[in-house]
N, C-alpha and C. Protein backbone atom coordinates (compact mmCIF):
# COMPACT_ATOMS: atom_id res chain seq x y z
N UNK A 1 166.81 75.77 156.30
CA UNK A 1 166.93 76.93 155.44
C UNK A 1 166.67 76.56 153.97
N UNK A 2 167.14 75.47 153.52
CA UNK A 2 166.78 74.98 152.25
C UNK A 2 165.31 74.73 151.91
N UNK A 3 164.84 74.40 152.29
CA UNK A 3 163.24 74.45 152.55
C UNK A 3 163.18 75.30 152.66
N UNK A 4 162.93 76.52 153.01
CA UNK A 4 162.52 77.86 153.15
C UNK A 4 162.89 78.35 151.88
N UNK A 5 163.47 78.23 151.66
CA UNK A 5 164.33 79.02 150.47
C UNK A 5 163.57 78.28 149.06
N UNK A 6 163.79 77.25 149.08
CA UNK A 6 162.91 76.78 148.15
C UNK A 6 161.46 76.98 148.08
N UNK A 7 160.46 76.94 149.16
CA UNK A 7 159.08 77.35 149.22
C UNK A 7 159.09 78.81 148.69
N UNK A 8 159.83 79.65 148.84
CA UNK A 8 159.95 81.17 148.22
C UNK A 8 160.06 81.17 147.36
N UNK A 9 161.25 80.41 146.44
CA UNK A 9 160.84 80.27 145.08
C UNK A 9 159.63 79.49 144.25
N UNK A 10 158.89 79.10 144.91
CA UNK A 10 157.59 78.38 144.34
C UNK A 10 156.96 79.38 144.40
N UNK A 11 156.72 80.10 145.95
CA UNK A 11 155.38 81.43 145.38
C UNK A 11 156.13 82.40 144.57
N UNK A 12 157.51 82.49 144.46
CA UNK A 12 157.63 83.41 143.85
C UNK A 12 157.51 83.09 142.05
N UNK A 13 157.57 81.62 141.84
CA UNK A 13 157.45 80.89 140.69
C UNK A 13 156.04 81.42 140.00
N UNK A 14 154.94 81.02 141.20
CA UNK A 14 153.84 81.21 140.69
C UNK A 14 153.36 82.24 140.90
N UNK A 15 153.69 83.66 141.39
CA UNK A 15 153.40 84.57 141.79
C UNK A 15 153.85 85.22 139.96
N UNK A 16 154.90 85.09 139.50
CA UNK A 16 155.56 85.86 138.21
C UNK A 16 154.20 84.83 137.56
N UNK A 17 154.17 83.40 137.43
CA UNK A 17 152.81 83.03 136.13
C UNK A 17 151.60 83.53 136.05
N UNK A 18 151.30 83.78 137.91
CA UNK A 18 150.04 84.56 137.59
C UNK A 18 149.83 86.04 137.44
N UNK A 19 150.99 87.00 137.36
CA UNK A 19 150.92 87.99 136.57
C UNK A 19 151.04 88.13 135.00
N UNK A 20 151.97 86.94 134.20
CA UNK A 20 152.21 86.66 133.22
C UNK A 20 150.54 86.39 132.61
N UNK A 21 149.72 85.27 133.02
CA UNK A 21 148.36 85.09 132.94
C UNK A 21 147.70 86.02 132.77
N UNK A 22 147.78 86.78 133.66
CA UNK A 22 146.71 88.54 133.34
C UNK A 22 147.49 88.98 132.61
N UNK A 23 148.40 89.52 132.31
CA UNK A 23 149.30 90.52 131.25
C UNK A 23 148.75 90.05 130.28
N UNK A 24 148.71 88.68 129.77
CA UNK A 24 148.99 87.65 128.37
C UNK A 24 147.12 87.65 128.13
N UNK A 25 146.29 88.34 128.89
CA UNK A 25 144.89 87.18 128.86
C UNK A 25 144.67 86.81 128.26
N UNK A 26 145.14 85.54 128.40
CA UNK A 26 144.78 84.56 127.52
C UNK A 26 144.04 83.60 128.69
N UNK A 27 142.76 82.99 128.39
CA UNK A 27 142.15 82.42 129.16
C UNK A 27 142.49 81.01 129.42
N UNK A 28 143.20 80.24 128.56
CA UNK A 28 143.96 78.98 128.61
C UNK A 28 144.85 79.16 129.80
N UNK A 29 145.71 80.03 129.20
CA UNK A 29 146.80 79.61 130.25
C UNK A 29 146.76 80.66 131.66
N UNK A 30 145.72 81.13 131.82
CA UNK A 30 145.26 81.69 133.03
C UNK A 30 144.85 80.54 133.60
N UNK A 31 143.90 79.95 133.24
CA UNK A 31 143.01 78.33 133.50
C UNK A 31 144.49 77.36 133.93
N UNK A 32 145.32 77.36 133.08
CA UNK A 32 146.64 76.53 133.51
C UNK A 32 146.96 76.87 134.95
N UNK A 33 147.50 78.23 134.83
CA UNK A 33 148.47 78.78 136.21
C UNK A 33 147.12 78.36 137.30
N UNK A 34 146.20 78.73 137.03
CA UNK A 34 145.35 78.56 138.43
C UNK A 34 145.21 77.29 139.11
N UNK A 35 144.95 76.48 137.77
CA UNK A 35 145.12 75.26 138.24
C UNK A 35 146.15 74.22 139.45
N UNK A 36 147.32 74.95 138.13
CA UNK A 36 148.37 74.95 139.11
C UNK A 36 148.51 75.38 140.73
N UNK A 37 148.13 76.44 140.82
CA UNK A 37 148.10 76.94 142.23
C UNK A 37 147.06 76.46 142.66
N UNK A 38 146.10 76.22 142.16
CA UNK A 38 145.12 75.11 143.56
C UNK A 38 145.52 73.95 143.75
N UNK A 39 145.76 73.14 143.31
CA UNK A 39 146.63 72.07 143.20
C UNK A 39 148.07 71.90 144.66
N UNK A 40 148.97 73.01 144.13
CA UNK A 40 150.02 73.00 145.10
C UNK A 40 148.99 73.77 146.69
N UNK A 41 147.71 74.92 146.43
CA UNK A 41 147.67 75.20 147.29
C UNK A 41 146.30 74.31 148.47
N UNK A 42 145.75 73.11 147.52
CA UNK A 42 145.31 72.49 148.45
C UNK A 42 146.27 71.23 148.90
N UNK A 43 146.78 71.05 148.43
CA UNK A 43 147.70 69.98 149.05
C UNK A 43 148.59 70.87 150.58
N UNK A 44 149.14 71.99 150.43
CA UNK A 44 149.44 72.89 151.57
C UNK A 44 148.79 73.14 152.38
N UNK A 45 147.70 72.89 151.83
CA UNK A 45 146.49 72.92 152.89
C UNK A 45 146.12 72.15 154.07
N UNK A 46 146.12 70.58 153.16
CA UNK A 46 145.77 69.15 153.56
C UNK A 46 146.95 68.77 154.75
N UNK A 47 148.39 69.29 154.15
CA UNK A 47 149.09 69.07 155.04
C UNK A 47 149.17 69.56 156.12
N UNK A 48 148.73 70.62 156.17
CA UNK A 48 148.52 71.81 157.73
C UNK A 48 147.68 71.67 158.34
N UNK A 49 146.18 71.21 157.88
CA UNK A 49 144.85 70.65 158.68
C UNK A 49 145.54 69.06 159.52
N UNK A 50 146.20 68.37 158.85
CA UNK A 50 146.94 67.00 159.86
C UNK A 50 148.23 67.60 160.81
N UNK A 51 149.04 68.73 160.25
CA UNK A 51 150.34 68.96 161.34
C UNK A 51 149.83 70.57 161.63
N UNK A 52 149.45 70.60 162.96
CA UNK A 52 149.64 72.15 163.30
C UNK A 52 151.28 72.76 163.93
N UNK A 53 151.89 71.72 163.72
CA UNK A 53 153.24 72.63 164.28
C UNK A 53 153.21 72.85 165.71
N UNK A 54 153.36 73.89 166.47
CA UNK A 54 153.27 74.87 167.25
C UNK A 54 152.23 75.85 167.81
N UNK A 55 151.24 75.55 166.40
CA UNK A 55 150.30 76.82 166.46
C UNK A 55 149.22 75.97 166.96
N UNK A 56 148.45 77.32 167.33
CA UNK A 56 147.35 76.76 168.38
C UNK A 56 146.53 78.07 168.55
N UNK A 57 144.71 77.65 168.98
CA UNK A 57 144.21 78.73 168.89
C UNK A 57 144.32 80.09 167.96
N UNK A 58 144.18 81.03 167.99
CA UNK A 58 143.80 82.27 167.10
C UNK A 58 144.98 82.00 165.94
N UNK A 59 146.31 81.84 166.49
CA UNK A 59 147.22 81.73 165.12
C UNK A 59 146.93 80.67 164.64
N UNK A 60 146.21 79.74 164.96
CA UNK A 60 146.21 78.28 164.23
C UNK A 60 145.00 78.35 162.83
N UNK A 61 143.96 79.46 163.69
CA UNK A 61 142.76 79.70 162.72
C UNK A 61 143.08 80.70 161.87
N UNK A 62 143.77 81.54 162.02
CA UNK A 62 144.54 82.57 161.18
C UNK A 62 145.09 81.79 160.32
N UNK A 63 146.19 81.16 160.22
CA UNK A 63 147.10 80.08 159.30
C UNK A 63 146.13 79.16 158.30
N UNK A 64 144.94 78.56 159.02
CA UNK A 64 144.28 77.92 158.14
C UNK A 64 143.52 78.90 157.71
N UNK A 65 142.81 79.71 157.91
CA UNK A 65 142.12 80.66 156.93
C UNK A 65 143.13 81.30 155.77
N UNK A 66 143.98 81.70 156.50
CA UNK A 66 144.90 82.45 155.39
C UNK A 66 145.05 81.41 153.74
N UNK A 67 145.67 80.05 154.61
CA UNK A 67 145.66 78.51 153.28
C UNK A 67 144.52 78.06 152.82
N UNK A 68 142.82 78.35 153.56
CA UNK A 68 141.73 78.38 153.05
C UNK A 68 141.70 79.35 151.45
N UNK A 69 142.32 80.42 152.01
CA UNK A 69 142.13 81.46 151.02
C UNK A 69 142.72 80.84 149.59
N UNK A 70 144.21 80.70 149.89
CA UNK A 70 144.48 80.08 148.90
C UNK A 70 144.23 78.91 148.26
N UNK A 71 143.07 78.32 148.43
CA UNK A 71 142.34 77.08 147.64
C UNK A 71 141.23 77.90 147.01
N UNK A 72 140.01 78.10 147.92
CA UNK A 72 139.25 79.44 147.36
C UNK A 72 139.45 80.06 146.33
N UNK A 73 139.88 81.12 146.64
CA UNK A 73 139.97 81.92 145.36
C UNK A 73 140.70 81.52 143.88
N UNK A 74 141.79 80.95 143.79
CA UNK A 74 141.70 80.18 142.87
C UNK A 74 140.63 79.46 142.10
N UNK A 75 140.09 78.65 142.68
CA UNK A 75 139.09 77.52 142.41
C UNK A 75 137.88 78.50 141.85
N UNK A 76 137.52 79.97 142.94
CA UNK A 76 136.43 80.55 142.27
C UNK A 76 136.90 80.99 141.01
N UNK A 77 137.77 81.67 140.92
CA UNK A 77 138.01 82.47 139.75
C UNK A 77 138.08 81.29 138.45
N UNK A 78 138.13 80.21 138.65
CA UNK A 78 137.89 79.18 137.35
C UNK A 78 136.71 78.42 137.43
N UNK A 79 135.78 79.14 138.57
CA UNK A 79 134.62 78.18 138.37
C UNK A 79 133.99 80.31 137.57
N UNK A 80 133.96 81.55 137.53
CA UNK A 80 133.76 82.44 137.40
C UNK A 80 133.98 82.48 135.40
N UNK A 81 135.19 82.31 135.64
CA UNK A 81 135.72 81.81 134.07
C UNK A 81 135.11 81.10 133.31
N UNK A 82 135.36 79.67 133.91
CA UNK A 82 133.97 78.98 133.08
C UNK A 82 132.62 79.33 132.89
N UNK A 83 132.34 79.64 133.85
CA UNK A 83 130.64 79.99 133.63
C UNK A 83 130.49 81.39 132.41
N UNK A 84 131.58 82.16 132.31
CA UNK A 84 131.93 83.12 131.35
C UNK A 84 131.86 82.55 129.68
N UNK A 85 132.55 81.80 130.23
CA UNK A 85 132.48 80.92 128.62
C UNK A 85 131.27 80.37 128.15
N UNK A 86 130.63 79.96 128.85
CA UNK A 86 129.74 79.05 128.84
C UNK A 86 128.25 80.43 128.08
């Protein structure tokens, strides 16, 4: 339960920065928070491609697409950003 409870407060950690990020746009610290979340969300990743748990077949590809997502889109939206600047 402690684990659980704690993983909720991380998305919910980074769920409040990356609304704070858009509210604030400020492109720095949008670039920060994202970072941040690719970071925690490819490592979540890495760890789930070596342990499937339980899951198997359709939920297994569901689970990793879903944690695909969250490396993705992050990563685009600061490769989108940069090229903005640029």
């Amino acid at each position: 339960m402690h684990l659980v409870t704690d993983l909720g407060a991380t998305f919910t950690a980074f769920g409040v920065l990356l609304l704070l990020a858009a509210w604030l746009a400020d492109r720095k610290v949008t670039a920060v928070v994202l970072c941040g979340v690719l970071v925690f969300s490819s490592l979540h990743l890495a760890f789930h491609l070596r342990n499937h748990g339980e899951l198997g077949g359709v939920d297994l590809v569901a689970s990793l697409a879903a944690l695909l997502t969250g490396v993705v889109l992050p990563a685009a939206l600061l490769v989108l950003d940069r090229r903005k600047r640029a």
